[in-house]
Protein backbone atom coordinates (compact mmCIF):
# COMPACT_ATOMS: atom_id res chain seq x y z
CA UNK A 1 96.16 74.44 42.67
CA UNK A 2 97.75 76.52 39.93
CA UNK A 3 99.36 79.76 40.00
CA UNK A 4 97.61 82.74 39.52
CA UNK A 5 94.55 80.52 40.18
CA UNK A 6 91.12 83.03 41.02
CA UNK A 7 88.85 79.97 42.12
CA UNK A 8 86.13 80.87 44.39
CA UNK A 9 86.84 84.34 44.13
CA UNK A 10 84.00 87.10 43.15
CA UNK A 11 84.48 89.26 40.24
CA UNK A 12 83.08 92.58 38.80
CA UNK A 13 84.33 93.87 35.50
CA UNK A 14 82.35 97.19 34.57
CA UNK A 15 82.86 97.38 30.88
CA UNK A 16 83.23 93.57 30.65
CA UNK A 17 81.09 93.15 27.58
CA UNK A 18 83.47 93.83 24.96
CA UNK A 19 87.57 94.89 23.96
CA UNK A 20 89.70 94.84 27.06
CA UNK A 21 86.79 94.09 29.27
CA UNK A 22 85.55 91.03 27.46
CA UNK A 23 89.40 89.69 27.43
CA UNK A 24 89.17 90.24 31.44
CA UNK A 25 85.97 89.17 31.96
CA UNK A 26 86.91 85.40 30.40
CA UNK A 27 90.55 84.95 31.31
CA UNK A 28 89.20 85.15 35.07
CA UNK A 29 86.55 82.72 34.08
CA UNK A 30 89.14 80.54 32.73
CA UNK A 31 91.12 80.61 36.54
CA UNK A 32 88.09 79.64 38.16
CA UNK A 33 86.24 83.39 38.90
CA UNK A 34 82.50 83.99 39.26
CA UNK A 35 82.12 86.83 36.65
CA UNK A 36 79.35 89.99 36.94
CA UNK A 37 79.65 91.79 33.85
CA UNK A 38 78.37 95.43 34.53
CA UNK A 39 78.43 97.09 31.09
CA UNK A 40 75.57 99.80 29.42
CA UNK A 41 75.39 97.52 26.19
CA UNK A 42 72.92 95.26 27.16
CA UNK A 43 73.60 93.01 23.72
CA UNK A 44 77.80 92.86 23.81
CA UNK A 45 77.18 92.18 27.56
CA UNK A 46 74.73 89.29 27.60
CA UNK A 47 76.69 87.59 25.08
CA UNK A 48 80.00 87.83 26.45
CA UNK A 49 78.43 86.51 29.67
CA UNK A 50 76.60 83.46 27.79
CA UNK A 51 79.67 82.38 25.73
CA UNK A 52 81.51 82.20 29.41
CA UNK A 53 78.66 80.14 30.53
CA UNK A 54 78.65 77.90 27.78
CA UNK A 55 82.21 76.99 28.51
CA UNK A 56 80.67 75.61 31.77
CA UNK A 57 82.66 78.38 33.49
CA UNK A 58 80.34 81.30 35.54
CA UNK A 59 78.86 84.60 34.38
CA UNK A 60 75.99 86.89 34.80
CA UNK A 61 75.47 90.24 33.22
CA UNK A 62 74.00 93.43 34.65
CA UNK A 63 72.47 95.93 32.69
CA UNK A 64 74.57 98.97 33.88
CA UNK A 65 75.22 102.80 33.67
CA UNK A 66 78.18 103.04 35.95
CA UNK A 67 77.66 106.74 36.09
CA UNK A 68 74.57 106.98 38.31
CA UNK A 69 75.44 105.59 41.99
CA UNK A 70 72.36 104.38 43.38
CA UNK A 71 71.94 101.45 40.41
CA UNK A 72 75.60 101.08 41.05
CA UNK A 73 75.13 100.08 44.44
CA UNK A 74 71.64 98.08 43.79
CA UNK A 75 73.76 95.50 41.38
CA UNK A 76 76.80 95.35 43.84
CA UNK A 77 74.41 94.82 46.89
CA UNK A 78 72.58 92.05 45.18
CA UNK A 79 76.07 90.03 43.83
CA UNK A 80 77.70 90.69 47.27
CA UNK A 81 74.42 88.82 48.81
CA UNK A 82 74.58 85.78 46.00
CA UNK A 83 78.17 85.78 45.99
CA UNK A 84 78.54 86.22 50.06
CA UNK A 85 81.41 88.74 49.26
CA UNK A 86 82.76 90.70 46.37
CA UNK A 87 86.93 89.73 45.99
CA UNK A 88 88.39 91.61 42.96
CA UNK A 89 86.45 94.70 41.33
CA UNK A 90 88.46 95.52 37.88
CA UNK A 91 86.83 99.31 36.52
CA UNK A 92 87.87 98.66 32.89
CA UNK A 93 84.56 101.11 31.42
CA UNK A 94 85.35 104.29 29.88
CA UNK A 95 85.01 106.20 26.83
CA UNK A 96 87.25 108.25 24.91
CA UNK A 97 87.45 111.28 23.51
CA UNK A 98 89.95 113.16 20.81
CA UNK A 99 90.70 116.91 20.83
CA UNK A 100 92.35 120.15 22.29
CA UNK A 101 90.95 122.06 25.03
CA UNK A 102 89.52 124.52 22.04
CA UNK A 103 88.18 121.57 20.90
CA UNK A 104 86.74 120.26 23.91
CA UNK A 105 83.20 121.69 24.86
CA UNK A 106 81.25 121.73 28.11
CA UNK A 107 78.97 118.98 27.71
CA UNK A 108 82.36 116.97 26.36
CA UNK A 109 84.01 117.78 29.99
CA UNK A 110 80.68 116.65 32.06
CA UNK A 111 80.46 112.90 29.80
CA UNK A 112 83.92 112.16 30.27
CA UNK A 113 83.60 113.13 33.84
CA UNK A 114 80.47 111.06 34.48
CA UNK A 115 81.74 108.28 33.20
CA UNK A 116 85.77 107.77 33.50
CA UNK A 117 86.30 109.47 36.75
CA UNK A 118 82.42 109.53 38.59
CA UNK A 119 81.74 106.14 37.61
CA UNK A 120 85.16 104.34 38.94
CA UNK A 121 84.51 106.50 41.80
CA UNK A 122 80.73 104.75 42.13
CA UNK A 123 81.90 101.28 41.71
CA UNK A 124 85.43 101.79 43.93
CA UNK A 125 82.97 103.46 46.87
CA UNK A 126 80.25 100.64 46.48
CA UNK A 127 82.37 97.58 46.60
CA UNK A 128 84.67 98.98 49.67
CA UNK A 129 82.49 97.72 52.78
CA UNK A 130 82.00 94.45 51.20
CA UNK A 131 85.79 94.03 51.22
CA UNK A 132 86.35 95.75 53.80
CA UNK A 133 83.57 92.63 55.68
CA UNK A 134 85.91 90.05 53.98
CA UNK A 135 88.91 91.12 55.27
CA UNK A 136 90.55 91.90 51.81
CA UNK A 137 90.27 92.81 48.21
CA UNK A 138 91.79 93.74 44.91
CA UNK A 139 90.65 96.71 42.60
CA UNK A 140 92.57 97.36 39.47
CA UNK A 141 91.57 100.47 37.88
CA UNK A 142 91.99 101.05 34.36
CA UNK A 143 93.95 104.50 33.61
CA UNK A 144 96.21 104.58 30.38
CA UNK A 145 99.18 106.03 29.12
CA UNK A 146 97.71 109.74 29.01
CA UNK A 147 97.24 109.61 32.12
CA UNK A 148 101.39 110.25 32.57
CA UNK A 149 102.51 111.75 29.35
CA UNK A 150 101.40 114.47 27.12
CA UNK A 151 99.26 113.19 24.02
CA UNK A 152 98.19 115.49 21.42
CA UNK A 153 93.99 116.01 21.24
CA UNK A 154 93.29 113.78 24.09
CA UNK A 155 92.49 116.93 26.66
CA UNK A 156 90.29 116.06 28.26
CA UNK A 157 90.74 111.75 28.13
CA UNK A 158 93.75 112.51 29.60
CA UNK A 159 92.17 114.88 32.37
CA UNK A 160 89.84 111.74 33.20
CA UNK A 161 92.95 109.30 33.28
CA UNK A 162 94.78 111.50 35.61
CA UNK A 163 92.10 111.13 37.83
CA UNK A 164 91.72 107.41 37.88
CA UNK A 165 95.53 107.35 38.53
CA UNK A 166 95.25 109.19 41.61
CA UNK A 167 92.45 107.49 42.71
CA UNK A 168 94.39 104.21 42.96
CA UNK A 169 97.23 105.95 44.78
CA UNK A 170 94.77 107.06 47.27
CA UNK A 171 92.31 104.39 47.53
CA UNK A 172 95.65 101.83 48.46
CA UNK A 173 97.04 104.08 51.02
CA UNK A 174 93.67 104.36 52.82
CA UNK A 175 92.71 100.63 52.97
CA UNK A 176 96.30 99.37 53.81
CA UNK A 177 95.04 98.01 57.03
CA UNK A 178 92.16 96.85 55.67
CA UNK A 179 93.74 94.17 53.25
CA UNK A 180 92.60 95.75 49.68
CA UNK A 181 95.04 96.34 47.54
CA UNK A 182 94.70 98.95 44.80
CA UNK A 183 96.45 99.35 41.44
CA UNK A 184 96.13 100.38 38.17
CA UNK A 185 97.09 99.33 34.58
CA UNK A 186 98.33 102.16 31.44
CA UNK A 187 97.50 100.48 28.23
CA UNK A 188 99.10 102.16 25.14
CA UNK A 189 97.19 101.52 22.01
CA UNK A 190 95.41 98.22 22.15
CA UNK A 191 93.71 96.61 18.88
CA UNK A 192 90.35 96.86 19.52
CA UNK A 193 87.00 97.21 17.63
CA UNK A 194 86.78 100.27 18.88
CA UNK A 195 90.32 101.42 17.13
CA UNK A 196 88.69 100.21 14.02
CA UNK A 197 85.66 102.33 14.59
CA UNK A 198 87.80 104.97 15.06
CA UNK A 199 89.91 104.64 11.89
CA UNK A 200 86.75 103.71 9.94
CA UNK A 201 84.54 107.13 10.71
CA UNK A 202 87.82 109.17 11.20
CA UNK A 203 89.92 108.11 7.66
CA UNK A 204 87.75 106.58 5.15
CA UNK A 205 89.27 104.77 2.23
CA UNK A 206 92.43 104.94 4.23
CA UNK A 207 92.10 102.18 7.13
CA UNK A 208 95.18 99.78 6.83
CA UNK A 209 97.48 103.10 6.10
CA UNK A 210 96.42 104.74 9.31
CA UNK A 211 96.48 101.58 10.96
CA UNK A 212 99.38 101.02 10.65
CA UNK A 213 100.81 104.48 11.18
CA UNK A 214 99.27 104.46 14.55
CA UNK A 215 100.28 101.00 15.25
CA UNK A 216 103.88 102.18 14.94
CA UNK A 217 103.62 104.85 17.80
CA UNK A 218 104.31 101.99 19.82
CA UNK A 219 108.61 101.32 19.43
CA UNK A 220 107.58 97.84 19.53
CA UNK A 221 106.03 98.00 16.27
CA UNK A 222 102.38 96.49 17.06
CA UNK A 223 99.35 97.35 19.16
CA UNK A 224 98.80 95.43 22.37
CA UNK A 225 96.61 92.60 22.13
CA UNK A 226 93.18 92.48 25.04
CA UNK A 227 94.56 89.41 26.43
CA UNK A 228 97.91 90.91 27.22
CA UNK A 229 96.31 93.48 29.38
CA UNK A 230 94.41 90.51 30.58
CA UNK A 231 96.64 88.26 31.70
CA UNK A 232 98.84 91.44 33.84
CA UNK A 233 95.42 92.00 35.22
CA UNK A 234 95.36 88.60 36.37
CA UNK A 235 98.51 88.64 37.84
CA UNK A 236 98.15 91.64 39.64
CA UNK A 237 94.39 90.34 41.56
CA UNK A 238 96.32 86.79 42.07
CA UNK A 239 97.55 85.41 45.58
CA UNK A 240 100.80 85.57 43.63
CA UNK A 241 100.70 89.47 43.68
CA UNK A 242 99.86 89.95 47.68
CA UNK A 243 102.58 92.37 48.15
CA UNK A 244 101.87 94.80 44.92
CA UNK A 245 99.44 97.54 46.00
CA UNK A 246 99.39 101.68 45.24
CA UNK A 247 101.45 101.20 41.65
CA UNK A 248 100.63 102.06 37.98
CA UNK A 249 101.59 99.58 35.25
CA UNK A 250 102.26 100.84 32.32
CA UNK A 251 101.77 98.20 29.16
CA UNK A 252 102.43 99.90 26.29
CA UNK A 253 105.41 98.08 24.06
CA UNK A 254 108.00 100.60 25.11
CA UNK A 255 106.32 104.12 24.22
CA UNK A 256 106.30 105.72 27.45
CA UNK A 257 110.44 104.96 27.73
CA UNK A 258 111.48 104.46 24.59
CA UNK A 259 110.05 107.21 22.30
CA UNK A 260 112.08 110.16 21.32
């Protein structure tokens, strides 16, 4: 058997159907995991989940909107009864969100809430007693670089972040004895279609300038590719990573250290 080998093992990936996600979702395919895709894009999700399959490798995808609990814990009941257990849950989904507190309105506070911090709170409180029956798990939550340093316009994004940081110190020091391990991963800028989307509706007529202005924020020179947030998030739910629980990884070619 390889190294960092998930054969066997269960996996849910909320957000799997596309960016960072998607890059999860078939890299644990690849090592031998049964994928559930839970993502609210019923198209990006399907296919992501039928070009796994057609690699002969496993994947299903459920329709999901991580944000309301009770279809949360439907889906998770019904793949820890085909699966007979849930092993690694990875809470990748999350939207994002640009401007100053002044900027930031009401309704902007409540659907960043219900999403980045009460839907990893939905899937982390759902998949717990089905780990907790198998004597072990691994959740990676997905928090970010704004989650530990001050970004301008990302008020409340980085509020939401916070939150999914603590969560993961929390969650791993009260399910030490239960065998799950909790961490989380702090992506800098990765190159995604939804940076494109961004530059596109943001700076018309002015895409490859901006990005690569914002692709130098990184001291490293680039954005970070979806498979190299993949493959540390396949490390980190491997056998190989048993004695890594409660820490954040940042991955963000050198900008939390190295700028300024």
């Amino acid at each position: 058997m390889s190294k960092f080998s998930l054969t066997h093992k269960t996996a849910v990936i909320s957000g799997g159907g596309s960016g960072i996600g998607k890059s999860i979702s078939e890299t644990f395919a690849e090592m031998g995991a049964h994928i559930h895709i839970l993502d609210i894009n019923e198209v990006a999700g399907a296919k992501t989940a039928s070009d796994i399959a057609e690699k002969g490798q496993e994947a299903h995808f459920h329709k999901c909107d991580i944000s309301d609990g009770v279809k949360v814990l439907e889906i998770l009941e019904n793949i820890n009864a085909i699966n007979d257990g849930i092993d690694i849950l990875i809470n990748n989904a999350g939207i994002g969100f640009v401007g100053n507190i002044e900027g930031t309105t009401e309704a902007d506070m409540d659907r960043l809430y219900n999403v980045n911090i009460k839907g990893v709170f939905n899937c982390i409180k759902g998949v717990i007693p089905f780990m907790r029956s198998k004597k072990g798990g691994v959740i990676i939550n997905m928090a970010s670089i704004a989650a530990t340093v001050g970004l301008s316009d990302r008020f409340a994004y980085s509020m939401t972040k916070g939150a999914v940081l603590t969560m993961t110190y929390s969650i791993a020091k009260d399910y030490l004895e239960q065998n799950i391990r909790c961490n989380s991963i702090s992506p800098a800028r990765v190159h995604t279609t939804f940076v494109d989307e961004f530059i596109a509706k943001n700076y018309p007529g002015r895409e490859k300038e901006m990005f690569d202005t914002l692709s130098k924020t990184q001291p490293i020179g680039r954005m970070g590719k979806p498979n190299e947030i993949a493959n540390l998030a396949l490390y980190l739910c491997s056998d190989e990573a048993a004695f890594v629980t409660g820490t954040d990884f940042p991955i963000d070619g050198g900008f939390i250290k190295l700028n300024g």
